[in-house]
Protein backbone atom coordinates (compact mmCIF):
# COMPACT_ATOMS: atom_id res chain seq x y z
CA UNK A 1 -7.44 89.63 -49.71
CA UNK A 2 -8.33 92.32 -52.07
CA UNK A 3 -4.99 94.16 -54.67
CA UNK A 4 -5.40 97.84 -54.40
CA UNK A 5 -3.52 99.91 -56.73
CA UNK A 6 -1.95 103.66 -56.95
CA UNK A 7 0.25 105.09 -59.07
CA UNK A 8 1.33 109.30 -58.84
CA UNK A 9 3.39 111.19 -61.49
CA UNK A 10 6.22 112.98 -59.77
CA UNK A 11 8.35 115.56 -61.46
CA UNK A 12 12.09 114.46 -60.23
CA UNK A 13 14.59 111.68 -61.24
CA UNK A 14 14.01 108.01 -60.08
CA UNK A 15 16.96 108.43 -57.83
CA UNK A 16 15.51 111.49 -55.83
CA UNK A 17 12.11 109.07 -55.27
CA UNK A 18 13.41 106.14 -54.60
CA UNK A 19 15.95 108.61 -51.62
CA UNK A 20 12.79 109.85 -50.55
CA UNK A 21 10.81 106.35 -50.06
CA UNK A 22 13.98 104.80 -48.48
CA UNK A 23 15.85 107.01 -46.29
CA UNK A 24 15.28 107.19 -42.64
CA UNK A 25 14.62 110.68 -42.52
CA UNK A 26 12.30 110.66 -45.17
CA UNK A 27 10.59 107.54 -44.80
CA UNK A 28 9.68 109.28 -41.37
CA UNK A 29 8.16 111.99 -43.13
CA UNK A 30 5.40 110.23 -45.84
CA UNK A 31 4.82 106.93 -43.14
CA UNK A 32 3.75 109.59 -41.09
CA UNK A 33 0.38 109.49 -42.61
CA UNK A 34 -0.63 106.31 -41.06
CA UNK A 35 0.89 106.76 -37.75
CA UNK A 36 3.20 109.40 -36.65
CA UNK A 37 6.18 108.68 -35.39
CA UNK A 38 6.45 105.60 -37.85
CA UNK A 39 9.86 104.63 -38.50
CA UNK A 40 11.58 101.27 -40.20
CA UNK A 41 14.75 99.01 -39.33
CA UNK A 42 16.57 97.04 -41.87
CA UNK A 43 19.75 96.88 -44.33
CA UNK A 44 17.37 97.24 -47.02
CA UNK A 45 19.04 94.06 -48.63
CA UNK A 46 17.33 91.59 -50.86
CA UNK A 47 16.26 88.67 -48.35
CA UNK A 48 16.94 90.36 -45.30
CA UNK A 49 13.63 91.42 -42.40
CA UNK A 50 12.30 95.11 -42.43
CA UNK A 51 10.50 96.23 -39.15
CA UNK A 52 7.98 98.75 -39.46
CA UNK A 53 7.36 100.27 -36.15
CA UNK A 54 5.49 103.30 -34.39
CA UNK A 55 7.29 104.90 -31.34
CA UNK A 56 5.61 101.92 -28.86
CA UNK A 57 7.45 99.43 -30.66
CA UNK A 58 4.41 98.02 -32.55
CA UNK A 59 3.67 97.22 -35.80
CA UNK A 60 4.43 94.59 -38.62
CA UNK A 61 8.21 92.37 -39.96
CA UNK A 62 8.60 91.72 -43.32
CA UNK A 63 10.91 89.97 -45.78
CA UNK A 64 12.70 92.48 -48.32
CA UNK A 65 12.13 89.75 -51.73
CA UNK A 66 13.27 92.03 -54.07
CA UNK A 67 15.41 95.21 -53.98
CA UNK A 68 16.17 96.79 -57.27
CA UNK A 69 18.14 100.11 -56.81
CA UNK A 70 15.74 103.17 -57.78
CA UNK A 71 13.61 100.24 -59.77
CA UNK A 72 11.78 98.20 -57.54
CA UNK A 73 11.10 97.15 -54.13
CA UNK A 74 9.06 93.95 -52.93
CA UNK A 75 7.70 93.40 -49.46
CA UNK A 76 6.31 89.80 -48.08
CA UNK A 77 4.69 90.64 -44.58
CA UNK A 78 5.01 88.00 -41.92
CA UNK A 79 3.54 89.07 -39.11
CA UNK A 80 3.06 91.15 -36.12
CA UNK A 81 5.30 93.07 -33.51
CA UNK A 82 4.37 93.73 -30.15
CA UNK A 83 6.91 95.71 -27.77
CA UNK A 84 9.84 95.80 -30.58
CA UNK A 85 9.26 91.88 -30.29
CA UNK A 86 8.64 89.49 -33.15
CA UNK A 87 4.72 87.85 -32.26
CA UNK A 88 4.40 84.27 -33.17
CA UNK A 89 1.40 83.53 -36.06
CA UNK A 90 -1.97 83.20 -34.48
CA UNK A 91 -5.40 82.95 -36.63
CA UNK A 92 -6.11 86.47 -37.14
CA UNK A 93 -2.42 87.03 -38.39
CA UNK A 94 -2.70 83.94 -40.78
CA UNK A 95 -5.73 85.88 -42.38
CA UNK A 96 -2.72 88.52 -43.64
CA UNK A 97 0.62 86.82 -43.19
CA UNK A 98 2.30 86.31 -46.95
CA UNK A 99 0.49 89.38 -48.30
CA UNK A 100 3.13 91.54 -50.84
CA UNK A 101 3.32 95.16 -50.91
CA UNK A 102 5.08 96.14 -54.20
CA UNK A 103 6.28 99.84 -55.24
CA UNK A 104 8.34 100.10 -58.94
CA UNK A 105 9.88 103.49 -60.29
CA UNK A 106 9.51 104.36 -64.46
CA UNK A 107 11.91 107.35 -65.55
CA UNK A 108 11.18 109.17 -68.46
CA UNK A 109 12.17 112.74 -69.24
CA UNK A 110 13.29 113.30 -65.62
CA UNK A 111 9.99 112.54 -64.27
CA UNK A 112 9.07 109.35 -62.39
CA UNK A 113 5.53 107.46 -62.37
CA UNK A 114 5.62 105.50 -58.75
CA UNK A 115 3.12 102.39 -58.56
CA UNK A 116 2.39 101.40 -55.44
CA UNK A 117 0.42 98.04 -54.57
CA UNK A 118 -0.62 95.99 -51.85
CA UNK A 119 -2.63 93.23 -50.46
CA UNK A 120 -5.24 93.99 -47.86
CA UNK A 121 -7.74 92.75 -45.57
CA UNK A 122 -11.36 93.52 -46.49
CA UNK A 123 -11.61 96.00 -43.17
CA UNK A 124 -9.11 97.79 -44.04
CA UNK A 125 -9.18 98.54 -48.07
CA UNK A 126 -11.11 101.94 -46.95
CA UNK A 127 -8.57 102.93 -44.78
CA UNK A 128 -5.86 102.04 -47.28
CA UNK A 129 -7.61 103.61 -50.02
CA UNK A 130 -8.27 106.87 -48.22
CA UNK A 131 -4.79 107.52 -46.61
CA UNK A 132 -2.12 105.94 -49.49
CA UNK A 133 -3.20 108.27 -51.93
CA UNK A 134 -1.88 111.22 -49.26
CA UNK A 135 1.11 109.44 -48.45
CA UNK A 136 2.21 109.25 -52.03
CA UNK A 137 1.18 113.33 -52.45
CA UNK A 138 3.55 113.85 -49.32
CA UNK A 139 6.23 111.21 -51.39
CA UNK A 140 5.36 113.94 -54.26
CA UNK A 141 5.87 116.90 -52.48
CA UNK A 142 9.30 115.49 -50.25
CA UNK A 143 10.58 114.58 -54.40
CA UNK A 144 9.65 117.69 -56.11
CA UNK A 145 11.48 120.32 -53.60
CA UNK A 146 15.07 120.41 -52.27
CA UNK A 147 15.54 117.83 -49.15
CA UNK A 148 18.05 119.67 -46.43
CA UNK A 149 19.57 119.03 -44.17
CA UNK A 150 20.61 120.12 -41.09
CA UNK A 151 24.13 119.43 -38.88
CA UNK A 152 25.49 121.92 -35.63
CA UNK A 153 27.72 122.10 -32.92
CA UNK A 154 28.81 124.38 -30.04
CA UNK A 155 32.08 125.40 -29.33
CA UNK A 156 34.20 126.94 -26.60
CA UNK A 157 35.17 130.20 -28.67
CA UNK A 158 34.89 133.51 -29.41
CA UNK A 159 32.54 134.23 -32.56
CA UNK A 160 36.27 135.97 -33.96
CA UNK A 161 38.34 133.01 -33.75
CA UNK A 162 35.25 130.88 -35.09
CA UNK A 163 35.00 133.37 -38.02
CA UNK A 164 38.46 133.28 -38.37
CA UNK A 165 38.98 129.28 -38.44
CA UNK A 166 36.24 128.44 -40.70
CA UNK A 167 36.97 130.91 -43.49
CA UNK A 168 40.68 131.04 -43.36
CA UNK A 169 42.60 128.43 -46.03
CA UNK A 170 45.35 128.26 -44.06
CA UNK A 171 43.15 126.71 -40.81
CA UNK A 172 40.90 124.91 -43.24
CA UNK A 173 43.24 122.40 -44.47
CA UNK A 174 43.69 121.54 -40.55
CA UNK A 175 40.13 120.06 -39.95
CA UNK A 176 38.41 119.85 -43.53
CA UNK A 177 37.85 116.03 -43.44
CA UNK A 178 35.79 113.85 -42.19
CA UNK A 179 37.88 110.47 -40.83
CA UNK A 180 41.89 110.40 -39.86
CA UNK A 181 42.51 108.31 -43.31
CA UNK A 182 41.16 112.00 -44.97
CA UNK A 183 42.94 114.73 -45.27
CA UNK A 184 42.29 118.19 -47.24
CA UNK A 185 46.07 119.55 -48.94
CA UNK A 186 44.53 122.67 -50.76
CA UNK A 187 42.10 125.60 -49.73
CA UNK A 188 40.98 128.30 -51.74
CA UNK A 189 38.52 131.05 -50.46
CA UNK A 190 37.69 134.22 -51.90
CA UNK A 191 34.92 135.25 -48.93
CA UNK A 192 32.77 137.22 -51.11
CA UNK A 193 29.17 137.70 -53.14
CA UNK A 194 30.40 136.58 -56.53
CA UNK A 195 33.41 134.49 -54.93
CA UNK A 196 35.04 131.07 -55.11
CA UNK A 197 35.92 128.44 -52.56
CA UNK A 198 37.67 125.33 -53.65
CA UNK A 199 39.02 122.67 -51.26
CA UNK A 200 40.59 119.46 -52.00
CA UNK A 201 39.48 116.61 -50.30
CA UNK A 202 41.95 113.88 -50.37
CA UNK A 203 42.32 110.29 -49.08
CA UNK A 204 45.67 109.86 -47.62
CA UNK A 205 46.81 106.71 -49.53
CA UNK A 206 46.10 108.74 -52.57
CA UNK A 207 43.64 106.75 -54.16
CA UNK A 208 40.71 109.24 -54.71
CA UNK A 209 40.39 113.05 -54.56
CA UNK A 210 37.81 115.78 -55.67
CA UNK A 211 37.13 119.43 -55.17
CA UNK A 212 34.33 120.57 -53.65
CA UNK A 213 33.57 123.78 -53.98
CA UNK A 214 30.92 126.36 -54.70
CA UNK A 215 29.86 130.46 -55.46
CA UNK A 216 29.26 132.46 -52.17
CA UNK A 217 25.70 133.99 -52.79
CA UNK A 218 25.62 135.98 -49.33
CA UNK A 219 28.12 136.90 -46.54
CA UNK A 220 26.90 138.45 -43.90
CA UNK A 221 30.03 138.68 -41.61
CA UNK A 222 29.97 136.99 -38.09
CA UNK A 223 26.20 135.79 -39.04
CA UNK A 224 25.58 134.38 -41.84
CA UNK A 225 27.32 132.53 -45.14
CA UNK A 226 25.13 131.48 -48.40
CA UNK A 227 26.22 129.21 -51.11
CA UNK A 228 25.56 127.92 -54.40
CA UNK A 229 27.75 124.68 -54.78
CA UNK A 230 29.33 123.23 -57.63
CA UNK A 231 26.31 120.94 -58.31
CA UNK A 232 23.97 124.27 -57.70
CA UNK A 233 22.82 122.39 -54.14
CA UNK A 234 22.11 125.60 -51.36
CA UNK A 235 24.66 125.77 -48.20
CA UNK A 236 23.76 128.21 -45.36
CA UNK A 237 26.31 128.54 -41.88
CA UNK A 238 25.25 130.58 -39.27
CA UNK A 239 27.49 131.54 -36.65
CA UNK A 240 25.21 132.35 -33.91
CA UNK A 241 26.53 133.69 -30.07
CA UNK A 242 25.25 132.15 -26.98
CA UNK A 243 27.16 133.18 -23.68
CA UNK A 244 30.75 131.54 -23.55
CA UNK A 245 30.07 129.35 -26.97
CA UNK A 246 29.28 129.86 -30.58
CA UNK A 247 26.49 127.62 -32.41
CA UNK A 248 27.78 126.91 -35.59
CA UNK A 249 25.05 125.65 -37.90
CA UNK A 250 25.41 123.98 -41.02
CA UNK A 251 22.51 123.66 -43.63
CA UNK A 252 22.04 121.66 -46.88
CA UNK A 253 20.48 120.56 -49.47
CA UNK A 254 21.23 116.62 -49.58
CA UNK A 255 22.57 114.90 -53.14
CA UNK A 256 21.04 111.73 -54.80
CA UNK A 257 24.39 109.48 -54.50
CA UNK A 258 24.37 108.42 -51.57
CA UNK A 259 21.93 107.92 -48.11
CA UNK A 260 20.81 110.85 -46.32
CA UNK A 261 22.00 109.24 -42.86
CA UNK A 262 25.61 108.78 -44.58
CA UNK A 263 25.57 112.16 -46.00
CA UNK A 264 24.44 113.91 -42.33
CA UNK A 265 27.11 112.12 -40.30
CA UNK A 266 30.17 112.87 -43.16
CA UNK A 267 29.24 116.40 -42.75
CA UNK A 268 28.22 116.11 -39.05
CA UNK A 269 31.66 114.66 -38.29
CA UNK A 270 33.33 117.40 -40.26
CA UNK A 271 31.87 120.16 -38.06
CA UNK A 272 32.88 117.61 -35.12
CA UNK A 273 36.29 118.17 -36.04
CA UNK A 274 36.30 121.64 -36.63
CA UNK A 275 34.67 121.89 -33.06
CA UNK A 276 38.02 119.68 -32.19
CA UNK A 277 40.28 121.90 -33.74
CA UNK A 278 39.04 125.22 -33.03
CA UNK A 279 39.07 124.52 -29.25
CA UNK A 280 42.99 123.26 -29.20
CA UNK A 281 43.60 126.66 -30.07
């Protein structure tokens, strides 16, 4: 087995890398250099299997050794997967099985230095050597510029009542939360360039509460609303008309806090329950 090294210099916070490397969406995007479509399943705990798989449901299972949040994270690859199905050892798998592929994160100034290593087979250090380099430019690249994303639904509404129930504080503090044991007492909304929004999301036992709000940069009405947010993260909603239903589309740019797939389906199953709510009417 030969150790090849990399290491790239990436001009974000340790947080925003280690989002990038990990998150589903994202991990999509950079693993795409070896194989497209390349995708991984696991809990990402310390001691638990990883799968990584291409759209056939082939590839390689791993054990997670080490899992240090935005630090360090340890692979031990134990063997093969053939049609989403763990392959038992044979010789040419014993030739790779145990080999360790290690990536660790160094902050300094609100830049991060990610070292990548691994463990390959003689055949393939070329191809390694050749193609890890590009996926830690496209890491780069995913770390240096905003990630967004992107939620929508259609409802059963005119484009005026849609207007009406998203901007309005009086209709907002009807669906403004994302699960039952939410709820959102306060709206404020001064629908303007240069204007405030503040809502008050709430959980219903009373044990946390914050404000989100933001600075309306464009509104465009009927069409289009841009927004600068309290943590200067870009919001766009577009309110677009398609025959008997209105496409309401929700755009933005992600925080470091938490996982991308957690922060799509809060948002996601806000917009479900504005869908909910507008169509009672």
């Amino acid at each position: 087995m030969l150790k090849l090294d990399f290491k790239i210099r990436i001009g974000a916070i340790a947080s925003k890398v280690w989002q990038v490397l990990w998150s589903d969406i994202t991990y999509r995007k950079w693993a795409a250099v070896f194989r497209e479509g390349s995708y991984v399943v696991t809990d990402w705990k310390t001691g638990s299997k990883a799968h990584f798989l291409t759209p056939e449901g082939d590839g390689i299972y791993s054990l997670i050794c080490e899992n240090r949040l935005n630090e360090y994270m340890e692979f031990e690859h134990l063997g093969e997967i053939k049609n989403f199905k763990e392959q038992i050892g044979n010789d040419e798998q014993k030739s790779w099985i145990g080999s360790k592929e290690i990536y660790s994160l160094e902050e300094v100034n609100g830049e991060t230095t990610l070292s990548a290593s691994l463990q390959s087979l003689e055949d393939f250090a070329e191809y390694f050597s050749k193609t890890f380099p590009k996926a830690l430019d496209k890491i780069k690249e995913l770390a240096e510029h905003p990630v967004e994303l992107t939620v929508e639904t259609m409802i059963v509404s005119s484009l005026e009542n849609v207007w009406e129930f998203w901007t309005g504080p009086e209709h907002i503090t009807k669906w403004n939360f994302a699960s039952d044991d939410w709820h959102c007492p306060k709206a404020e909304n001064d629908l303007k360039v240069g204007g405030k929004f503040v809502y008050t999301m709430a959980a219903k036992d009373r044990s946390f509460s914050f404000d989100f709000w933001g600075i309306y940069d464009s509104v465009d009405p009927f069409k289009t609303i841009i927004s600068s947010l309290g943590d200067n993260r870009k919001m766009k909603v577009e309110f677009i008309k398609e025959n008997n239903f209105v496409r309401l589309v929700e755009t933005f740019e992600v925080e470091t806090e938490n996982p991308l797939d957690m922060q799509q389906m809060g948002w996601q199953s806000i917009l479900n329950n504005f869908k909910k709510y507008v169509e009672s009417k």
